[in-house]
C-alpha atoms as a PDB file:
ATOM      1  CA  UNK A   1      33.286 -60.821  74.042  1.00  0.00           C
ATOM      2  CA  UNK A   2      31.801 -64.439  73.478  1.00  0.00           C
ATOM      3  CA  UNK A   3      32.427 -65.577  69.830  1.00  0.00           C
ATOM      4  CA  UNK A   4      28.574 -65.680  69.320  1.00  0.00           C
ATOM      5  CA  UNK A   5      27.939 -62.285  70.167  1.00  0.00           C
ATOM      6  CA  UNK A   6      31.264 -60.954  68.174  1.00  0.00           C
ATOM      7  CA  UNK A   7      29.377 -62.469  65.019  1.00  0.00           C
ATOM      8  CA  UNK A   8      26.344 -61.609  65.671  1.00  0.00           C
ATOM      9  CA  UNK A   9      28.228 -58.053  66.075  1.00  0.00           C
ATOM     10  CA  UNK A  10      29.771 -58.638  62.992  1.00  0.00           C
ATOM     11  CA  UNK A  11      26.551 -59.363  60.887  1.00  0.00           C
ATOM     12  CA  UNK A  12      24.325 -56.106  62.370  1.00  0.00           C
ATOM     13  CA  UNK A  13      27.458 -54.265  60.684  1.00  0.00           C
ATOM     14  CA  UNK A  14      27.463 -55.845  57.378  1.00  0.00           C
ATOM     15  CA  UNK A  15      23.479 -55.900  57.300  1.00  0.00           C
ATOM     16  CA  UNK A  16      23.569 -51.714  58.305  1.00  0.00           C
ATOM     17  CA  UNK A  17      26.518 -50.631  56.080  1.00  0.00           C
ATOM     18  CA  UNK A  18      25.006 -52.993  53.026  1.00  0.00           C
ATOM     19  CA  UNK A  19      21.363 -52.673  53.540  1.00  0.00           C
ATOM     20  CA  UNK A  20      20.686 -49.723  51.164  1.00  0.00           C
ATOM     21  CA  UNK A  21      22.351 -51.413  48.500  1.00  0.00           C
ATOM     22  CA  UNK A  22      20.604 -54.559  48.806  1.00  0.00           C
ATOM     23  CA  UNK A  23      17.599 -52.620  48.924  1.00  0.00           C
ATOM     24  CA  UNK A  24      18.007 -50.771  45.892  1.00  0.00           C
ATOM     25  CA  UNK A  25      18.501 -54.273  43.681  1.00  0.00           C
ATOM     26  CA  UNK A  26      16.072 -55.393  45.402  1.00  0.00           C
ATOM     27  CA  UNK A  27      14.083 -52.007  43.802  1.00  0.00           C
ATOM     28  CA  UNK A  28      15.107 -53.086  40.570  1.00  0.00           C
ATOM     29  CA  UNK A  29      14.584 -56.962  40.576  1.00  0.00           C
ATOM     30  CA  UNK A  30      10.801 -56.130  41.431  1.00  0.00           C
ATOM     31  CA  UNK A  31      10.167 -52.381  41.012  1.00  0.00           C
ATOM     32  CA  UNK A  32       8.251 -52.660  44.058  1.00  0.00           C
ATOM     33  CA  UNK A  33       9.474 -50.521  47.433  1.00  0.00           C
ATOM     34  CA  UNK A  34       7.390 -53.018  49.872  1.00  0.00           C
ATOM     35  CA  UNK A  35       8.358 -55.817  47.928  1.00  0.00           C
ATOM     36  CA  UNK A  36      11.956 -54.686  47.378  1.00  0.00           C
ATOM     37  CA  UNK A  37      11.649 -54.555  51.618  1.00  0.00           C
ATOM     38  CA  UNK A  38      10.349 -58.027  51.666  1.00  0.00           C
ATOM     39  CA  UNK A  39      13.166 -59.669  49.569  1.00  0.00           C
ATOM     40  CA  UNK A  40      15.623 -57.536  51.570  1.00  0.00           C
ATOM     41  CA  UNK A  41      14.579 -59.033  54.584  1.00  0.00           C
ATOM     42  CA  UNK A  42      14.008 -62.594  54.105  1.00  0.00           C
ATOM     43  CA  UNK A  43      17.852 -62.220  52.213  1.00  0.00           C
ATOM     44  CA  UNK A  44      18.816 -61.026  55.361  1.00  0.00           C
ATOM     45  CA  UNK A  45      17.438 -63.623  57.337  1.00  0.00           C
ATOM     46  CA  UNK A  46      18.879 -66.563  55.089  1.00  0.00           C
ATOM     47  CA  UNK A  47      22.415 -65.056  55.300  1.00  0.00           C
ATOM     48  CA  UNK A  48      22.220 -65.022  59.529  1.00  0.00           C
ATOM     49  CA  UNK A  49      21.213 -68.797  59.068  1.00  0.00           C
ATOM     50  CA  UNK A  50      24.748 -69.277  57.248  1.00  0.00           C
ATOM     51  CA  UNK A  51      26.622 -65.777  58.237  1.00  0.00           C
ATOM     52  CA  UNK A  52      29.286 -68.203  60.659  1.00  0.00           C
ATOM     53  CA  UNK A  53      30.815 -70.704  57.878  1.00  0.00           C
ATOM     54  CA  UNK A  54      30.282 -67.114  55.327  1.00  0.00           C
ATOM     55  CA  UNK A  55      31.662 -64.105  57.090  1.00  0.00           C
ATOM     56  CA  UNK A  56      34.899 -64.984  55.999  1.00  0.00           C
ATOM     57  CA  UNK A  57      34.063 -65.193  52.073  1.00  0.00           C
ATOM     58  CA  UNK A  58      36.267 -63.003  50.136  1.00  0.00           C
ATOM     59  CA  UNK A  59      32.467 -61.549  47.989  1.00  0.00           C
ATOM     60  CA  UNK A  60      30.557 -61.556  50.939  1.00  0.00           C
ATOM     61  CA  UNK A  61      28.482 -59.147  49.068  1.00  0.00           C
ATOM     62  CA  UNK A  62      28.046 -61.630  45.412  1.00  0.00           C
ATOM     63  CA  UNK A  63      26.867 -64.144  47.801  1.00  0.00           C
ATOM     64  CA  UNK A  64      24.154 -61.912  49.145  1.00  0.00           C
ATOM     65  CA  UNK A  65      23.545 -60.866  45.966  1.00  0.00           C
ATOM     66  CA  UNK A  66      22.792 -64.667  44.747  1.00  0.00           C
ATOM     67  CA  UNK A  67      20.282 -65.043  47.594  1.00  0.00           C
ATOM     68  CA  UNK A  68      18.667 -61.826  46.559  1.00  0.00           C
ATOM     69  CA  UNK A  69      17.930 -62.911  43.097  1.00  0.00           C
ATOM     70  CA  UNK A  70      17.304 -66.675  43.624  1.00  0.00           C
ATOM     71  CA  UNK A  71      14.897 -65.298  46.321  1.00  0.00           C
ATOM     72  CA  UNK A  72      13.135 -62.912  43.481  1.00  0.00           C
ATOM     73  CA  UNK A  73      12.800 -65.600  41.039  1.00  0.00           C
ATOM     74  CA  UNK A  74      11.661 -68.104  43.316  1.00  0.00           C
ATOM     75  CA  UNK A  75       8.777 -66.070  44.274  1.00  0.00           C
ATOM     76  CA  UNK A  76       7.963 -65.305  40.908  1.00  0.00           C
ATOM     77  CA  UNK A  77       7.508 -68.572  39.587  1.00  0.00           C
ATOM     78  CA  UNK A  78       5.106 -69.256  42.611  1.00  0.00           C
ATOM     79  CA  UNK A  79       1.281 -69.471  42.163  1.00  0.00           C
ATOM     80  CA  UNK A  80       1.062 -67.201  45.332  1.00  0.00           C
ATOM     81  CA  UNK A  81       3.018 -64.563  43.941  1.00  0.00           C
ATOM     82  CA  UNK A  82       1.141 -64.441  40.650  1.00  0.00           C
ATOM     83  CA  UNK A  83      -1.911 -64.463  42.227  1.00  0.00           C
ATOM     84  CA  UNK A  84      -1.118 -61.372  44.421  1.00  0.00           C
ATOM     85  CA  UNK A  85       0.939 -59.348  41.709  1.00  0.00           C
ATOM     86  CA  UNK A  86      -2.491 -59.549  40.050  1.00  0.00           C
ATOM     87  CA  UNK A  87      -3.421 -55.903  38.491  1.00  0.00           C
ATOM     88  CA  UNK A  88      -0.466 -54.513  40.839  1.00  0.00           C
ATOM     89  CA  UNK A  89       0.544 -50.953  39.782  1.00  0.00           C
ATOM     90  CA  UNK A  90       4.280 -50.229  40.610  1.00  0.00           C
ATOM     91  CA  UNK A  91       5.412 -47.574  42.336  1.00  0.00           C
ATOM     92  CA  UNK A  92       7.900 -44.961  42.289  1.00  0.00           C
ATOM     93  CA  UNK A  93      11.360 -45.827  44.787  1.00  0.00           C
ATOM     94  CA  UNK A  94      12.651 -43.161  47.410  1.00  0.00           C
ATOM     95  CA  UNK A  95      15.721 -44.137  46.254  1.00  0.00           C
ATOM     96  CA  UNK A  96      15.143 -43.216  42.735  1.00  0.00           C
ATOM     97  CA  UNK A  97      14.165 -39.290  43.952  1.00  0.00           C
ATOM     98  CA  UNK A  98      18.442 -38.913  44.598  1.00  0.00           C
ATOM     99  CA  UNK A  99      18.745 -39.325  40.654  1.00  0.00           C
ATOM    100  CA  UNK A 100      20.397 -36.449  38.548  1.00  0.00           C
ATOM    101  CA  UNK A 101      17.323 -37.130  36.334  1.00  0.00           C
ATOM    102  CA  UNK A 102      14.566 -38.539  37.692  1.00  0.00           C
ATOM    103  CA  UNK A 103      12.461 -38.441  34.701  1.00  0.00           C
ATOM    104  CA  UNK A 104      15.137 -40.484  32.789  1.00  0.00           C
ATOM    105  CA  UNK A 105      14.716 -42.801  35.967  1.00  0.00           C
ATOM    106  CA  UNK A 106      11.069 -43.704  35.938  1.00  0.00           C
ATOM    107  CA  UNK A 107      11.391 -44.581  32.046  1.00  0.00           C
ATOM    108  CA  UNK A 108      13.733 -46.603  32.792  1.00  0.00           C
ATOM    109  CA  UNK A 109      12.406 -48.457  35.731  1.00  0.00           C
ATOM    110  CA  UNK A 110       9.205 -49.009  33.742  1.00  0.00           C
ATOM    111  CA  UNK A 111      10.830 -49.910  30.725  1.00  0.00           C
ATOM    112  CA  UNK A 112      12.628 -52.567  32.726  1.00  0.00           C
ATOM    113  CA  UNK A 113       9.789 -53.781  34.742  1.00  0.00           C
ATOM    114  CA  UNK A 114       8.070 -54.727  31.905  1.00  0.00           C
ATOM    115  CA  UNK A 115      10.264 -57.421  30.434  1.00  0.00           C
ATOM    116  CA  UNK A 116      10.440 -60.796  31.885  1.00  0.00           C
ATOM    117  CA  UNK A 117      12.092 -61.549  35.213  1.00  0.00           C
ATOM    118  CA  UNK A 118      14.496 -63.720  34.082  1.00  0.00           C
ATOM    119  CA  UNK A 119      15.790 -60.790  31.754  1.00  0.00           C
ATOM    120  CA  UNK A 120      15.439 -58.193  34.279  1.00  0.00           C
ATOM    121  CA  UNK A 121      17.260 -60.104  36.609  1.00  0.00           C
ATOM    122  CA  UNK A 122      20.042 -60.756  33.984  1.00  0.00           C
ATOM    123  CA  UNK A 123      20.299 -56.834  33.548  1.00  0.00           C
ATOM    124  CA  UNK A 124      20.120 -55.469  36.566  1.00  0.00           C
ATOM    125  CA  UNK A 125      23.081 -57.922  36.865  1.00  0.00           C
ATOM    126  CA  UNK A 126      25.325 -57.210  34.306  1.00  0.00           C
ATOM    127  CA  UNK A 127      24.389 -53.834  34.300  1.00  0.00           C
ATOM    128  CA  UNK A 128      23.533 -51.788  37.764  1.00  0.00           C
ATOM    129  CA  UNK A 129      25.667 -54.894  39.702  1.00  0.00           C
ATOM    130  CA  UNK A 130      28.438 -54.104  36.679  1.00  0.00           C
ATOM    131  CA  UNK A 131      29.211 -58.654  36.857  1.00  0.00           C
ATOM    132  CA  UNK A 132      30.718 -59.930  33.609  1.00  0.00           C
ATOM    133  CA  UNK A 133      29.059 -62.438  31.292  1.00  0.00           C
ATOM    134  CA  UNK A 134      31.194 -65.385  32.939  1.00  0.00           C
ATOM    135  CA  UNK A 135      30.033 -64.080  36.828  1.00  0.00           C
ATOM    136  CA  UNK A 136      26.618 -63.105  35.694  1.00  0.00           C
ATOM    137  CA  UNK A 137      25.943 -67.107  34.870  1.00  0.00           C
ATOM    138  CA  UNK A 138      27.829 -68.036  38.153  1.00  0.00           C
ATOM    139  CA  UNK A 139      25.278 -66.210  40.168  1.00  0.00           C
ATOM    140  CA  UNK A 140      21.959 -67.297  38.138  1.00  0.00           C
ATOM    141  CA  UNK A 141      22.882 -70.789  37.673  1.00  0.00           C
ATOM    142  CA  UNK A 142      22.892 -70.778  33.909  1.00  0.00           C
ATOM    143  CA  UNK A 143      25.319 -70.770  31.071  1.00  0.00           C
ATOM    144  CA  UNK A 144      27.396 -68.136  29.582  1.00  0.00           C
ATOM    145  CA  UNK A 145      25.385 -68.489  26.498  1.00  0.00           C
ATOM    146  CA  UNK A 146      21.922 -67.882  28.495  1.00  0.00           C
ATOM    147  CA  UNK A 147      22.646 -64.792  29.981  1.00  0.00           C
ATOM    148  CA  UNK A 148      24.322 -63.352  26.810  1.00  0.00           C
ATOM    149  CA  UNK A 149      20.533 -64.477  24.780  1.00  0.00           C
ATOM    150  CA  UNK A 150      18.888 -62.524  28.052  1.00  0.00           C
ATOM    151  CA  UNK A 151      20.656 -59.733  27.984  1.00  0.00           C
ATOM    152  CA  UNK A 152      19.602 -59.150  23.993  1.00  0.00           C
ATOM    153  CA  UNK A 153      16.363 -60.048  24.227  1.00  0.00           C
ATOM    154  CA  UNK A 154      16.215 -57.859  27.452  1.00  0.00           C
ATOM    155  CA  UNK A 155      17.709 -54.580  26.057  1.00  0.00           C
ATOM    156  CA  UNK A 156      15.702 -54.799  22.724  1.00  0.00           C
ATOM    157  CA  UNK A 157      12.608 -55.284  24.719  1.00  0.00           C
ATOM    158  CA  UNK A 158      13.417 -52.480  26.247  1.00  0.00           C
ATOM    159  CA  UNK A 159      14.699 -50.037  23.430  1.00  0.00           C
ATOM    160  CA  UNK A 160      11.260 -50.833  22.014  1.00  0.00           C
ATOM    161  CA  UNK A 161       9.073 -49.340  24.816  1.00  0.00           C
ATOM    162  CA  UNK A 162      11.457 -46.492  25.450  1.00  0.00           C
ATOM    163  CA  UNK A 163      11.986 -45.844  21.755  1.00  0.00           C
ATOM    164  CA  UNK A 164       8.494 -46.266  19.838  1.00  0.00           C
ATOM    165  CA  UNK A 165       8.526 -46.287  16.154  1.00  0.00           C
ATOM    166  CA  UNK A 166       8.470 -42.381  14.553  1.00  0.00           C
ATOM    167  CA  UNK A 167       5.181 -42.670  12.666  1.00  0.00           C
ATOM    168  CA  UNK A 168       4.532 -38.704  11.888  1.00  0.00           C
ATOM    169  CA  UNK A 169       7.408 -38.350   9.393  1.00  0.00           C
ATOM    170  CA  UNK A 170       5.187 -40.904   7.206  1.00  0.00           C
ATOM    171  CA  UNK A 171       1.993 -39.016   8.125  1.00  0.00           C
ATOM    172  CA  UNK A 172       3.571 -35.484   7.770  1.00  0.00           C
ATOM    173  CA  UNK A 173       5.123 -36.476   3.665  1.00  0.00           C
ATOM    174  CA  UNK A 174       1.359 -37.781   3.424  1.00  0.00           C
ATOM    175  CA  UNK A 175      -0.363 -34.666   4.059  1.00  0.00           C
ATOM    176  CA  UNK A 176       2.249 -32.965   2.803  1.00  0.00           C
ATOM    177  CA  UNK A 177       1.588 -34.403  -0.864  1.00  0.00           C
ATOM    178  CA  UNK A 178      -1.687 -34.311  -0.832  1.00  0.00           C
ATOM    179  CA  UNK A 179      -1.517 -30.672  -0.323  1.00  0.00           C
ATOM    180  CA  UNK A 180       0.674 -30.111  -3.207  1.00  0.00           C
ATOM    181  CA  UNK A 181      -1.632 -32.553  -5.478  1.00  0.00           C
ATOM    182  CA  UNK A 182      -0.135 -35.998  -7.227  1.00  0.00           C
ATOM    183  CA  UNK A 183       1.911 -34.165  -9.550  1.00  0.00           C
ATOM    184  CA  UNK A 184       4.553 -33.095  -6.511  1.00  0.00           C
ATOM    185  CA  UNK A 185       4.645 -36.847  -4.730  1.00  0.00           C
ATOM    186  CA  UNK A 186       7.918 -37.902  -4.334  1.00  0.00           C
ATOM    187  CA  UNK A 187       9.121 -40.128  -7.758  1.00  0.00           C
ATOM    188  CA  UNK A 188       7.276 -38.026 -10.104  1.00  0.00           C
ATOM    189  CA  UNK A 189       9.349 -37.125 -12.863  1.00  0.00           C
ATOM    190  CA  UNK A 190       6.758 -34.976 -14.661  1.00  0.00           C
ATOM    191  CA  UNK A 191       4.870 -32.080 -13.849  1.00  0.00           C
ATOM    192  CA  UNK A 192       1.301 -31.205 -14.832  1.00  0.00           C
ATOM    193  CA  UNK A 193       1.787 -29.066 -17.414  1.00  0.00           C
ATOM    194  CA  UNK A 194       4.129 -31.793 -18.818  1.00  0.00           C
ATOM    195  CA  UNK A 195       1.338 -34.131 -18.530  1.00  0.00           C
ATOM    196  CA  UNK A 196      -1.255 -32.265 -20.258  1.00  0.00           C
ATOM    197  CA  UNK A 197       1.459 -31.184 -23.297  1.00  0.00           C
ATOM    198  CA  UNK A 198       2.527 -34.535 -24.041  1.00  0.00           C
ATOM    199  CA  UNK A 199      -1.524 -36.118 -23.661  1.00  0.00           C
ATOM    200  CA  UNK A 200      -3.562 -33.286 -25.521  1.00  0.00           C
ATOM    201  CA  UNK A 201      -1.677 -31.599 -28.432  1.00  0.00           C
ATOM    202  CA  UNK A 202      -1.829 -28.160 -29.135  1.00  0.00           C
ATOM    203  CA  UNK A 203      -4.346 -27.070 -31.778  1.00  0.00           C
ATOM    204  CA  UNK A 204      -2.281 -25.022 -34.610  1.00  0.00           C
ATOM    205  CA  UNK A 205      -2.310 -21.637 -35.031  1.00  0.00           C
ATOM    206  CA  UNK A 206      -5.432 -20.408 -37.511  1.00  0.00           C
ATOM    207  CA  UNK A 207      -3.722 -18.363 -40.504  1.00  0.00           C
ATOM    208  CA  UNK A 208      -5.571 -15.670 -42.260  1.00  0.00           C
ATOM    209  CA  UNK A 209      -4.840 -16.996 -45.620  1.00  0.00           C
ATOM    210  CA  UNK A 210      -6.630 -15.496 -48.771  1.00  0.00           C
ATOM    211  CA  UNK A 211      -8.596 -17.227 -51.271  1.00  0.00           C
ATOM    212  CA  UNK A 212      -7.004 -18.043 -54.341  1.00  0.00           C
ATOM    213  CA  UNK A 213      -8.742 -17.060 -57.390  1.00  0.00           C
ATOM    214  CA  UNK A 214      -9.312 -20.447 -59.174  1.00  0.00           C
ATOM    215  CA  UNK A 215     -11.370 -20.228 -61.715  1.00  0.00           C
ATOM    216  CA  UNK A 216     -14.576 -22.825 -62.118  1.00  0.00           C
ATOM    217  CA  UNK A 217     -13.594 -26.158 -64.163  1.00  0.00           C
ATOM    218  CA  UNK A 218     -15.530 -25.941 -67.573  1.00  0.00           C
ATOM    219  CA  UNK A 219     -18.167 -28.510 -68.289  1.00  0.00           C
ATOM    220  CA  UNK A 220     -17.372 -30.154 -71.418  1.00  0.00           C
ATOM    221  CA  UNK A 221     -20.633 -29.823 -74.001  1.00  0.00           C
ATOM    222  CA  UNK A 222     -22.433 -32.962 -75.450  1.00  0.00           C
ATOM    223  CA  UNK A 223     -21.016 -34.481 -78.438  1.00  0.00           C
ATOM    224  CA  UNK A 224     -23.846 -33.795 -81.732  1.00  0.00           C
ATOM    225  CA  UNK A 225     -25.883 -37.292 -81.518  1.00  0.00           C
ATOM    226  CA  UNK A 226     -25.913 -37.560 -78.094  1.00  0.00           C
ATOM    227  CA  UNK A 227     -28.817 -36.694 -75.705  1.00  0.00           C
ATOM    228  CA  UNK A 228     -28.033 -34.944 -72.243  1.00  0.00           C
ATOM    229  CA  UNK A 229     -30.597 -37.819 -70.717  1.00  0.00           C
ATOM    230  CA  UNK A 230     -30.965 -40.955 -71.328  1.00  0.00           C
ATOM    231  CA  UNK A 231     -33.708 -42.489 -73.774  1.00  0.00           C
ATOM    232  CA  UNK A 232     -37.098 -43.270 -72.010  1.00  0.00           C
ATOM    233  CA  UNK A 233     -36.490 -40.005 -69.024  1.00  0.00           C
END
């Protein structure tokens, strides 16, 4: 067999035993099947152009890998892709039906397609690819310090779509003390029979006490020269 046709042997191999895996980053990178096809495809292509001075790489499969994403990032800092990605709805992966939970799945895939490429591409990375910080950077083109800021910003993006603030505890206590009236809110330290002890007193007791027998206070008698009235009356 001619050397060109034992590598091009060699590379329909690789491509058939790799392609499902490539396919399924791919998946995640743009949550996209055709798309996900696409940047299979042209990674494929771009890795024949170089597979003779490659094939003997010991990670054959991080430098595919690196095309992949550089590929996906390229395209979506281009005017062309933003302009066709317009309004575009994803879709669900055939991949994604071979999940133990497929529910679980689709949250996650759209929890992850809605954070910024660079992040997605950072955690698909570190965390379906299983790289390290330190090969994570080597494979994006960016420091240590970068993909560790991603990878934050990524996951707590995420953690907020997939875990929404709880509002109907508050709403639930609310209705709940407005049934019971303001007396039963929680941080009242007085009831409202408390209230209305301590802000109108108790009138006292009416006791059926009998007269005394006092008698009437004498009027003293004008003194002899004296005239009950005075002169001129």
């Amino acid at each position: 067999m001619a050397a060109a046709d034992k590598q091009d042997a060699d590379f329909a191999e690789y491509v058939a035993a790799r392609s499902l895996w490539l396919r399924r980053v791919a998946f995640l990178l743009c949550h996209d099947s055709d798309r996900a096809d696409d940047l299979v495809q042209t990674s494929i292509t771009k890795l024949y152009i170089h597979w003779p001075r490659v094939v003997e790489l010991a990670n054959l499969d991080g430098y595919v890998r690196t095309i992949l994403v550089n590929t996906y990032l390229a395209e979506q800092r281009s005017p062309w892709w933003k302009r066709v990605t317009l309004g575009h709805e994803p879709t669900a992966d055939a991949a994604a039906s071979k999940d133990p939970n497929p529910d679980l799945a689709l949250d996650l895939g759209a929890a992850l397609a809605s954070i910024t490429p660079r992040q997605r591409a950072v955690l698909v990375l570190r965390f379906y690819c299983d790289l390290s910080v330190e090969d994570a950077a080597g494979q994006l083109g960016c420091s240590i310090g970068n993909v560790k800021s991603q990878t934050s910003r990524g996951l707590a993006a995420m953690r907020r779509i997939l875990e929404p603030p709880d509002t109907t505890s508050h709403a639930g206590a609310g209705a709940g003390a407005d049934a019971r009236g303001p007396q039963d809110r929680t941080g009242s330290t007085r009831t409202t029979s408390a209230l209305d002890t301590r802000t109108a007193p108790t009138p006292r007791a009416t006791r059926n006490v009998p007269p005394r027998n006092v008698p009437p206070r004498a009027v003293p008698a004008p003194s002899a020269g004296t005239t009950a009235f005075p002169e001129g009356s």
